[in-house]
N, C-alpha and C. Protein backbone atom coordinates (compact mmCIF):
# COMPACT_ATOMS: atom_id res chain seq x y z
N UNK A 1 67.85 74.69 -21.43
CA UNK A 1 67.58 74.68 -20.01
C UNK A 1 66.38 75.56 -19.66
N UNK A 2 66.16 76.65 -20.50
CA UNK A 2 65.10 77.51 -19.99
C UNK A 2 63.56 77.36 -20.70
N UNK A 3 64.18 76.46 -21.39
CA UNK A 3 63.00 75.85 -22.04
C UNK A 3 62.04 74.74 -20.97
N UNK A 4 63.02 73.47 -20.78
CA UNK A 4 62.63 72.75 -19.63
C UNK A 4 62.24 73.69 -18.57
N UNK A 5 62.53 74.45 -18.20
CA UNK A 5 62.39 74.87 -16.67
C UNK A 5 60.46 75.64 -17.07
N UNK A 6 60.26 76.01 -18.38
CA UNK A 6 59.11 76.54 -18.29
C UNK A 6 58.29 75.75 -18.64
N UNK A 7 58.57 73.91 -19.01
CA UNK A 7 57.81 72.90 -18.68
C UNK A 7 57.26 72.83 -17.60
N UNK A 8 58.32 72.37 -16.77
CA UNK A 8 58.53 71.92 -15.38
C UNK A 8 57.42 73.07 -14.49
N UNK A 9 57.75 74.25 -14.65
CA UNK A 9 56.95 75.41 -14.07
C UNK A 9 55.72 75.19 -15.12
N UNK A 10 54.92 75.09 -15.88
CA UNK A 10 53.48 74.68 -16.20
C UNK A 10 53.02 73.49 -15.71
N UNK A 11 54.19 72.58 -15.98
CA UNK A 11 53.56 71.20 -15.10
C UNK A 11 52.88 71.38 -13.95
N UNK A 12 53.49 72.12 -12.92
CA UNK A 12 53.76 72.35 -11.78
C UNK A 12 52.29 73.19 -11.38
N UNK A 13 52.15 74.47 -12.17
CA UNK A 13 50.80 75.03 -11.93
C UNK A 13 49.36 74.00 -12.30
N UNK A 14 49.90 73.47 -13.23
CA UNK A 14 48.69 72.92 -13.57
C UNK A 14 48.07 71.73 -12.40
N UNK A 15 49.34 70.96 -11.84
CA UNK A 15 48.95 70.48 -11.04
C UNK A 15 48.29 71.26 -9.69
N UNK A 16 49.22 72.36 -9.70
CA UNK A 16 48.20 72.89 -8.39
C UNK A 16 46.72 73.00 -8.82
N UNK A 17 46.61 73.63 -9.74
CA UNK A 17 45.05 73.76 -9.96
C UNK A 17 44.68 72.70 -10.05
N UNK A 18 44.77 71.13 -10.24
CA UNK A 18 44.40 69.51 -10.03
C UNK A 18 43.80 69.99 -8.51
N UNK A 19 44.68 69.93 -8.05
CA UNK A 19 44.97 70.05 -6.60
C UNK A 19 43.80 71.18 -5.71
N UNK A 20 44.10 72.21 -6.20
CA UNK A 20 42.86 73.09 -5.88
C UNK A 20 41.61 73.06 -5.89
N UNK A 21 41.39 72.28 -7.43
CA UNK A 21 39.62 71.97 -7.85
C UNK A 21 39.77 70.75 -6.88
N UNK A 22 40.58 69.70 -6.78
CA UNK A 22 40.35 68.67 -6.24
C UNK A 22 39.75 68.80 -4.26
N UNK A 23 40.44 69.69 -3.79
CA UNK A 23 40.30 70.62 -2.35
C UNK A 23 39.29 71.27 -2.42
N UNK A 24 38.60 71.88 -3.56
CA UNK A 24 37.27 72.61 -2.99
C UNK A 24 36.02 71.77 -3.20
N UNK A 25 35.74 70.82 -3.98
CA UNK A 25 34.98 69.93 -4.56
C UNK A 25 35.07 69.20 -2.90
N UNK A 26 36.02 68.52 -3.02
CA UNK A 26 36.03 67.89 -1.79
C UNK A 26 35.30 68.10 -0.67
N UNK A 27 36.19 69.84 0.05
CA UNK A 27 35.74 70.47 0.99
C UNK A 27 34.75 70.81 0.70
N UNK A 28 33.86 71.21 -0.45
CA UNK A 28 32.72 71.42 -0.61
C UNK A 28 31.45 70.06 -0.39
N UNK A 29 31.94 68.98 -0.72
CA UNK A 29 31.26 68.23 -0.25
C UNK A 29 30.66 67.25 1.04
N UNK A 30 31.81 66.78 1.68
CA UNK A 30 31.46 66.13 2.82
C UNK A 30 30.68 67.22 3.99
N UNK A 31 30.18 68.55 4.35
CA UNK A 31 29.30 68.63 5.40
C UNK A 31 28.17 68.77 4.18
N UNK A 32 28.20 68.59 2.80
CA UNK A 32 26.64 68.52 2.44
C UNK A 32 25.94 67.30 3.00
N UNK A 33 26.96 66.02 2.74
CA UNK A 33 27.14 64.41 2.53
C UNK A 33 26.72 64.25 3.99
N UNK A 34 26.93 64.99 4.83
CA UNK A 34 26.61 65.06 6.13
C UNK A 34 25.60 65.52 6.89
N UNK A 35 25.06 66.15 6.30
CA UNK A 35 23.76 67.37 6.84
C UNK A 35 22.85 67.39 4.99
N UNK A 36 22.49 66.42 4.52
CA UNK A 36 21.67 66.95 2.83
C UNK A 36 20.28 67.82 3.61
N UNK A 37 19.63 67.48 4.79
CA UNK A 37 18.29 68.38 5.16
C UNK A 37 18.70 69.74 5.11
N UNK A 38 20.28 70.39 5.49
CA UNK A 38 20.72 71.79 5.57
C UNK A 38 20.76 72.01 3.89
N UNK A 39 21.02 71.31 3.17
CA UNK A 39 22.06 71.57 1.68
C UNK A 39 20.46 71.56 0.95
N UNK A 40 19.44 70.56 1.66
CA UNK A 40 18.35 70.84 0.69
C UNK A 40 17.43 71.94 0.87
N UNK A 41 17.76 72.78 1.92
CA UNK A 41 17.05 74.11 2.56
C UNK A 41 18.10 75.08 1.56
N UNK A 42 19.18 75.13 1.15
CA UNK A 42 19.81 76.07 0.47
C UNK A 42 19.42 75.58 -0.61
N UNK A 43 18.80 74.62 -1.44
CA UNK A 43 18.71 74.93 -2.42
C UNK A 43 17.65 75.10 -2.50
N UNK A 44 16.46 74.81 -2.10
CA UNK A 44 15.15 75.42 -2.11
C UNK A 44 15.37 76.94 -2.37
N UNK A 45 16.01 77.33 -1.64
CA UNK A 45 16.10 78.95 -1.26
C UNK A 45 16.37 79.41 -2.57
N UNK A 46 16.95 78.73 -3.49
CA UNK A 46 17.14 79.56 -4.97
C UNK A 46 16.15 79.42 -5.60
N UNK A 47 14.96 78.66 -5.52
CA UNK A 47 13.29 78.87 -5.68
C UNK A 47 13.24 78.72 -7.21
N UNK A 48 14.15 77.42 -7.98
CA UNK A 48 14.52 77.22 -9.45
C UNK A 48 13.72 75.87 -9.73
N UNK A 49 13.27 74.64 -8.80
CA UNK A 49 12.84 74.03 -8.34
C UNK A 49 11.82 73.55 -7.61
N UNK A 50 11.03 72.09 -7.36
CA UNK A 50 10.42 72.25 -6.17
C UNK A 50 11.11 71.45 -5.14
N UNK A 51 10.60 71.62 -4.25
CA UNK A 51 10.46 70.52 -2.54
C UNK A 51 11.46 69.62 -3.37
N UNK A 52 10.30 68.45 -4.17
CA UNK A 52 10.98 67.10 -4.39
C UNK A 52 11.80 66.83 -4.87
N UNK A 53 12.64 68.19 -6.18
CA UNK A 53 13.40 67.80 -6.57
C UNK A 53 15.09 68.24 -5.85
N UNK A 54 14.93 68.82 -4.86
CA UNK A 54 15.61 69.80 -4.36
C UNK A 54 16.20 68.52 -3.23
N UNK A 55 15.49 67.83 -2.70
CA UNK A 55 15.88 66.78 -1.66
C UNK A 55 16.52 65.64 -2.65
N UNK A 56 16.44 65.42 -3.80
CA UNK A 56 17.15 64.55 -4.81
C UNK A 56 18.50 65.03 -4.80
N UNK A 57 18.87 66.40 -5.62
CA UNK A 57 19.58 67.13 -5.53
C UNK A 57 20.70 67.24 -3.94
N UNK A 58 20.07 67.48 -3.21
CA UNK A 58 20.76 67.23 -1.77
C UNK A 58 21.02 65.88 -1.56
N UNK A 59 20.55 64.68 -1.96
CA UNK A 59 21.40 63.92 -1.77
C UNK A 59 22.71 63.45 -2.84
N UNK A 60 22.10 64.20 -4.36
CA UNK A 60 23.38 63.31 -5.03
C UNK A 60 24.62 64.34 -5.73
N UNK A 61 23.83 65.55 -5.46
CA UNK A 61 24.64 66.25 -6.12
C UNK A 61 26.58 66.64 -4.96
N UNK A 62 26.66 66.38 -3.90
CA UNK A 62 27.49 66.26 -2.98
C UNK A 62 28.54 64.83 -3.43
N UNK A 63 27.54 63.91 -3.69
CA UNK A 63 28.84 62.81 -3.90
C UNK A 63 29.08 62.91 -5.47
N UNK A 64 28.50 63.58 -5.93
CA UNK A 64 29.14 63.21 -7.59
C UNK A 64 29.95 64.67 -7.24
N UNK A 65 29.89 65.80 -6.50
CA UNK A 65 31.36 66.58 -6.01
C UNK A 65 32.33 65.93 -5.45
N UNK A 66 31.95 65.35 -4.47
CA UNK A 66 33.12 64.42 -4.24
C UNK A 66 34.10 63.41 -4.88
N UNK A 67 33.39 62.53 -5.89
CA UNK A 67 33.64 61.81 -6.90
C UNK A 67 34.40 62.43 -8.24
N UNK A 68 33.72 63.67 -8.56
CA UNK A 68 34.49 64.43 -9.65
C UNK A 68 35.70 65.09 -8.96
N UNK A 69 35.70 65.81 -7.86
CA UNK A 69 36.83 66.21 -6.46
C UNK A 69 37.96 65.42 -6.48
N UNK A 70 38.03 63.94 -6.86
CA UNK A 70 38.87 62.78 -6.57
C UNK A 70 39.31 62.71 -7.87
N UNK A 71 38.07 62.09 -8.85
CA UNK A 71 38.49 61.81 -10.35
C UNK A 71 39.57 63.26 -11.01
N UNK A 72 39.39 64.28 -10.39
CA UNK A 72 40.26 65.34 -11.40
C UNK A 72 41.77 64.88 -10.95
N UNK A 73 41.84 64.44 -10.14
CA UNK A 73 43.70 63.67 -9.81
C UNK A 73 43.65 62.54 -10.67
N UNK A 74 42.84 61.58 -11.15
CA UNK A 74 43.39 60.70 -11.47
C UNK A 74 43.07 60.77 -13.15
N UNK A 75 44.43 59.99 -13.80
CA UNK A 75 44.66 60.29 -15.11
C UNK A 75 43.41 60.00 -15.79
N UNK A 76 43.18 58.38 -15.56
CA UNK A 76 42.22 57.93 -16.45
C UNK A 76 40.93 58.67 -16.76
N UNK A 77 40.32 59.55 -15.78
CA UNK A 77 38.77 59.91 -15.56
C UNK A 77 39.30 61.94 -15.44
N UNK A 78 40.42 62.18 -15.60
CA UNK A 78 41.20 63.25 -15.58
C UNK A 78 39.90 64.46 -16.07
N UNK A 79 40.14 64.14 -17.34
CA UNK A 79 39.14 64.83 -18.71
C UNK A 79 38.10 65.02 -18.34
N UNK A 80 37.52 63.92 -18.29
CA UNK A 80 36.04 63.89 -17.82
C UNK A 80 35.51 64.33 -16.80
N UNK A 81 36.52 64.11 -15.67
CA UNK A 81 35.91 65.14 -14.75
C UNK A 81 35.87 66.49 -14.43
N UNK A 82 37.01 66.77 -14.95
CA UNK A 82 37.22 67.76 -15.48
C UNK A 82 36.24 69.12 -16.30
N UNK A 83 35.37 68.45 -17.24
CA UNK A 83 34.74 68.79 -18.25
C UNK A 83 33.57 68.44 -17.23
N UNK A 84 32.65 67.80 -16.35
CA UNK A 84 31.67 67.81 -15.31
C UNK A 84 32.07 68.77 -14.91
N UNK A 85 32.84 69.09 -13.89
CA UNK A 85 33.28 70.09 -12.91
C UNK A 85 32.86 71.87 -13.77
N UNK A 86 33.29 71.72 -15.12
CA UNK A 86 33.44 72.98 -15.65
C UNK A 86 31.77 73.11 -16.32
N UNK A 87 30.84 72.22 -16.22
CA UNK A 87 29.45 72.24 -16.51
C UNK A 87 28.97 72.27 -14.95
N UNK A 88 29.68 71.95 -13.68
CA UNK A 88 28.57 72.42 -12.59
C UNK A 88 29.19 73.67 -12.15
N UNK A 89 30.04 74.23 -12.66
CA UNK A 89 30.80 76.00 -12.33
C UNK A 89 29.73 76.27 -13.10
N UNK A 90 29.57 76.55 -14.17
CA UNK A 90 28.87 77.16 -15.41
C UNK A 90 26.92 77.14 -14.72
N UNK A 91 26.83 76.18 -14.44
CA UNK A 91 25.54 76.01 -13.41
C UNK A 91 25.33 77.04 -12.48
N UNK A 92 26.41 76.97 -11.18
CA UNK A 92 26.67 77.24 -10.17
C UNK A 92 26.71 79.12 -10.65
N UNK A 93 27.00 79.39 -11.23
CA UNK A 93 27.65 80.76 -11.85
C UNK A 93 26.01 81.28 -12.34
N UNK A 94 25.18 80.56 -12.78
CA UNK A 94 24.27 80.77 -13.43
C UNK A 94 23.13 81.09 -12.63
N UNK A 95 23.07 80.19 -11.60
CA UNK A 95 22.16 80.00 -10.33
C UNK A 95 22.25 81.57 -9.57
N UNK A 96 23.81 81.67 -9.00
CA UNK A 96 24.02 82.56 -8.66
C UNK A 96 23.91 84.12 -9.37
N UNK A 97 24.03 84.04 -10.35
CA UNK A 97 23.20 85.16 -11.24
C UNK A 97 21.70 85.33 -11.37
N UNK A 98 21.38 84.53 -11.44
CA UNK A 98 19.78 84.78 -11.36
C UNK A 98 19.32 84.76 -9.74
N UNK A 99 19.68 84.16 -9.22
CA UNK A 99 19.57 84.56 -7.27
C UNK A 99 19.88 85.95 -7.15
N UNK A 100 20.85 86.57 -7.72
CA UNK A 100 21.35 87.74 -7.37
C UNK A 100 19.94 88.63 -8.42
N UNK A 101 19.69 88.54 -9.73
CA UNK A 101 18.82 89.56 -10.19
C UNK A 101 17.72 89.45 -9.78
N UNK A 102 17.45 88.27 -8.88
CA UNK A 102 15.83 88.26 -7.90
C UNK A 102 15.67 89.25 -6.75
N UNK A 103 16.99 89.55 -6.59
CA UNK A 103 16.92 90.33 -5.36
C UNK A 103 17.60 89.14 -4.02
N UNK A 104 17.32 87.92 -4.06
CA UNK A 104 17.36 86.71 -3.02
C UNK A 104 18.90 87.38 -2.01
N UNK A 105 18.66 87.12 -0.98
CA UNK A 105 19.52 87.68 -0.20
C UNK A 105 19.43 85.80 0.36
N UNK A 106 20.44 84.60 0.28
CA UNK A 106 20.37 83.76 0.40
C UNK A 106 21.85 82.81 0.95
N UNK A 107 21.97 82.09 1.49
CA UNK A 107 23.45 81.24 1.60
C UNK A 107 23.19 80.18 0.44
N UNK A 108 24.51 80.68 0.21
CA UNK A 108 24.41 79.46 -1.24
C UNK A 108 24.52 78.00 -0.80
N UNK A 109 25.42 78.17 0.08
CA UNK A 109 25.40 76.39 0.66
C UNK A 109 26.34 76.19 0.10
N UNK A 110 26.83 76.49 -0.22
CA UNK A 110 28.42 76.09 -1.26
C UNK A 110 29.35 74.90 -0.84
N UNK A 111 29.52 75.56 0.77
CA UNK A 111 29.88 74.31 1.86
C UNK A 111 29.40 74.19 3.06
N UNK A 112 28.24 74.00 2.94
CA UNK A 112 27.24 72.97 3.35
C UNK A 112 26.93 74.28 4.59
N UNK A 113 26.05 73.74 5.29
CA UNK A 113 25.12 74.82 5.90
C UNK A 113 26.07 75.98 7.07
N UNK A 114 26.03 76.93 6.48
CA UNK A 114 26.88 77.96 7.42
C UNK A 114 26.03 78.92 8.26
N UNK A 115 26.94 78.94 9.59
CA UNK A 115 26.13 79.50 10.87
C UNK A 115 26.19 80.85 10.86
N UNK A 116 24.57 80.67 11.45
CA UNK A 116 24.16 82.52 11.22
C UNK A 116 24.28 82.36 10.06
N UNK A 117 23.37 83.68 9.58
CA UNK A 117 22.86 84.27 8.12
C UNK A 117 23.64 84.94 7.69
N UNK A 118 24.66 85.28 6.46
CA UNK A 118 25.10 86.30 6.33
C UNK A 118 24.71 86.54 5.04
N UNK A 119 24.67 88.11 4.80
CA UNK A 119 24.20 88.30 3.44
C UNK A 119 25.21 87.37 1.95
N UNK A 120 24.86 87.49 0.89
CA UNK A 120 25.35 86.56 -0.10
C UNK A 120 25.90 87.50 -0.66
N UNK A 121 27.45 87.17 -0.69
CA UNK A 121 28.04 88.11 -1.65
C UNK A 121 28.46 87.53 -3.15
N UNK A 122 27.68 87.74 -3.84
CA UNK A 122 27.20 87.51 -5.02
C UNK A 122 28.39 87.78 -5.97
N UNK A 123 29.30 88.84 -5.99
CA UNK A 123 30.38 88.90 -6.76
C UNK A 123 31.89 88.09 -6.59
N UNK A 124 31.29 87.60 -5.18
CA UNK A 124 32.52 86.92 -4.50
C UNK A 124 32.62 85.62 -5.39
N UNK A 125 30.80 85.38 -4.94
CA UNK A 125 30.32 83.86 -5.27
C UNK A 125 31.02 83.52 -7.28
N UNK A 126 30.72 84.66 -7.65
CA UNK A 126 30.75 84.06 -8.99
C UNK A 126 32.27 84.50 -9.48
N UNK A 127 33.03 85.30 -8.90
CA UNK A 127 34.30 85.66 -9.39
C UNK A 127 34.96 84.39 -8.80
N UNK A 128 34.65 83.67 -7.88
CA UNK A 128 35.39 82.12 -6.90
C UNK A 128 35.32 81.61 -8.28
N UNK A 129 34.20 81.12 -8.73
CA UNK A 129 33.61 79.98 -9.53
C UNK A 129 34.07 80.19 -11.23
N UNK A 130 34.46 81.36 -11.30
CA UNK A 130 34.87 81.52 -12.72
C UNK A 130 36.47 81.52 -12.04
N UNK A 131 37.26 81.89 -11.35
CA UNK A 131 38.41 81.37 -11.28
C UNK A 131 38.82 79.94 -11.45
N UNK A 132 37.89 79.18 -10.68
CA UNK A 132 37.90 77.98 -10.57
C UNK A 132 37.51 77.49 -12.56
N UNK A 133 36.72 77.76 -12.95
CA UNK A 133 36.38 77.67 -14.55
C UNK A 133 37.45 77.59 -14.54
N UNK A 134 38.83 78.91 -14.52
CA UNK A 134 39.88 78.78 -15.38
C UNK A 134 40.72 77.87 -15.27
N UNK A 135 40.58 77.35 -13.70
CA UNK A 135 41.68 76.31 -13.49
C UNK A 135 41.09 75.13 -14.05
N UNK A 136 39.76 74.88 -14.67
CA UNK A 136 39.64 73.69 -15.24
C UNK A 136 39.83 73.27 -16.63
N UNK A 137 39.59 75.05 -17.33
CA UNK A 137 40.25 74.94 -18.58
C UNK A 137 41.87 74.59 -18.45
N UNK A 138 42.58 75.34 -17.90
CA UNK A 138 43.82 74.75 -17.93
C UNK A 138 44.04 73.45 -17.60
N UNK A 139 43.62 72.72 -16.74
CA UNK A 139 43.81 71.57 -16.72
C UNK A 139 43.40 70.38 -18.37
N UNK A 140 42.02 71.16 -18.57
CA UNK A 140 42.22 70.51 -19.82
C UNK A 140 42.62 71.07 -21.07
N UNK A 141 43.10 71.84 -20.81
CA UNK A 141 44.24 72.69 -22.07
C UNK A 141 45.40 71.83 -22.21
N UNK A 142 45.65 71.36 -20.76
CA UNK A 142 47.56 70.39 -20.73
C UNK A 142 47.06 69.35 -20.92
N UNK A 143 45.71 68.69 -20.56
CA UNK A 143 45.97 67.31 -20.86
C UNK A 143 45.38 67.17 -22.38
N UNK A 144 44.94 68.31 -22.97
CA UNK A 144 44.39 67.78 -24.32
C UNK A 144 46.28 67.88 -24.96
N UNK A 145 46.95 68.94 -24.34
CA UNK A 145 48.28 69.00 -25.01
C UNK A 145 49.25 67.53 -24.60
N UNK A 146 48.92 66.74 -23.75
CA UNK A 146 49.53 66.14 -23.53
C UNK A 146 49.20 64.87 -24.30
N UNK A 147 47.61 64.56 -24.65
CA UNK A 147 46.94 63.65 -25.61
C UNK A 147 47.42 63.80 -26.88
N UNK A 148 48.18 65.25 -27.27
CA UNK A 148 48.23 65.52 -28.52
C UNK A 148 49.82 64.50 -29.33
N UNK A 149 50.42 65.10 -27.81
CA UNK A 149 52.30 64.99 -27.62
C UNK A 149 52.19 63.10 -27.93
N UNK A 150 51.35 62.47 -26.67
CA UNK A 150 51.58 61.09 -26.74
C UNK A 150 51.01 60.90 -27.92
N UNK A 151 49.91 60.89 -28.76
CA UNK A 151 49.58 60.43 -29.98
C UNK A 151 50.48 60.70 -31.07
N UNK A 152 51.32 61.49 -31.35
CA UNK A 152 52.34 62.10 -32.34
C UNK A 152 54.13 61.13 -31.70
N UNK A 153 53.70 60.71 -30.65
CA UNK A 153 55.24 59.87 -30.33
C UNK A 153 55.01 58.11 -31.00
């Protein structure tokens, strides 16, 4: 019995974190999807880029959040999005590190253009995004365990 029950309770987290990456991806995307002229002014601002590629970026990088946001619920595309999601944290984490050793006092845009300026809190930004990392390793920690379980039945 206490065995099951500490299934049931991993099942259970893991889905929240489904659930979580799936809610910020999301919420992170539709006011980019909505406003890309605001989302392509934040990314200019990280000055990694130019102009042209930065307005590319503002338009596609929002729906493939959204798209990976959705795909981490569903089984088939589970993995994979999964494994995207944990290469645009690793990005996102990276950006924000080097913004921060420039000195850049900047809005990341994270979700989509926020009113008034406020300074960038840089430890916030990247301690969010490596939490979020972990919830994507776990997610694919259970489903590689779960690929393992069905192939061995």
């Amino acid at each position: 019995m206490g065995r099951m029950a500490a299934i049931t309770n991993r099942h259970l987290f893991v889905l929240l974190a489904r659930l979580a990456l799936a809610g910020v991806f999301v919420t992170a995307a539709l006011p980019k999807i909505e406003d890309p002229v605001a989302f392509a002014h934040s990314v200019d601002a990280f000055r990694v880029i130019d102009a042209g590629l930065s307005n590319w970026i503002a338009l596609c990088l929002p729906w493939l959040e959204l798209v990976l946001g959705i795909g981490i619920l569903v089984p088939a595309i589970r993995r994979a999005s999964g494994a995207l999601i944990g290469l645009l944290l690793l990005l996102f984490i990276t950006l924000h590190l080097s913004a921060w050793a420039r000195g850049l006092d900047i809005s990341c845009g994270c979700f989509g253009s926020e009113t008034g300026h406020a300074s960038a809190d840089y430890r916030w930004l990247i301690l969010r995004n490596l939490l979020l990392l972990g919830a994507v390793i776990l997610v694919l920690k259970q489903d590689r365990r779960n690929n393992i379980k069905d192939s061995c039945s």
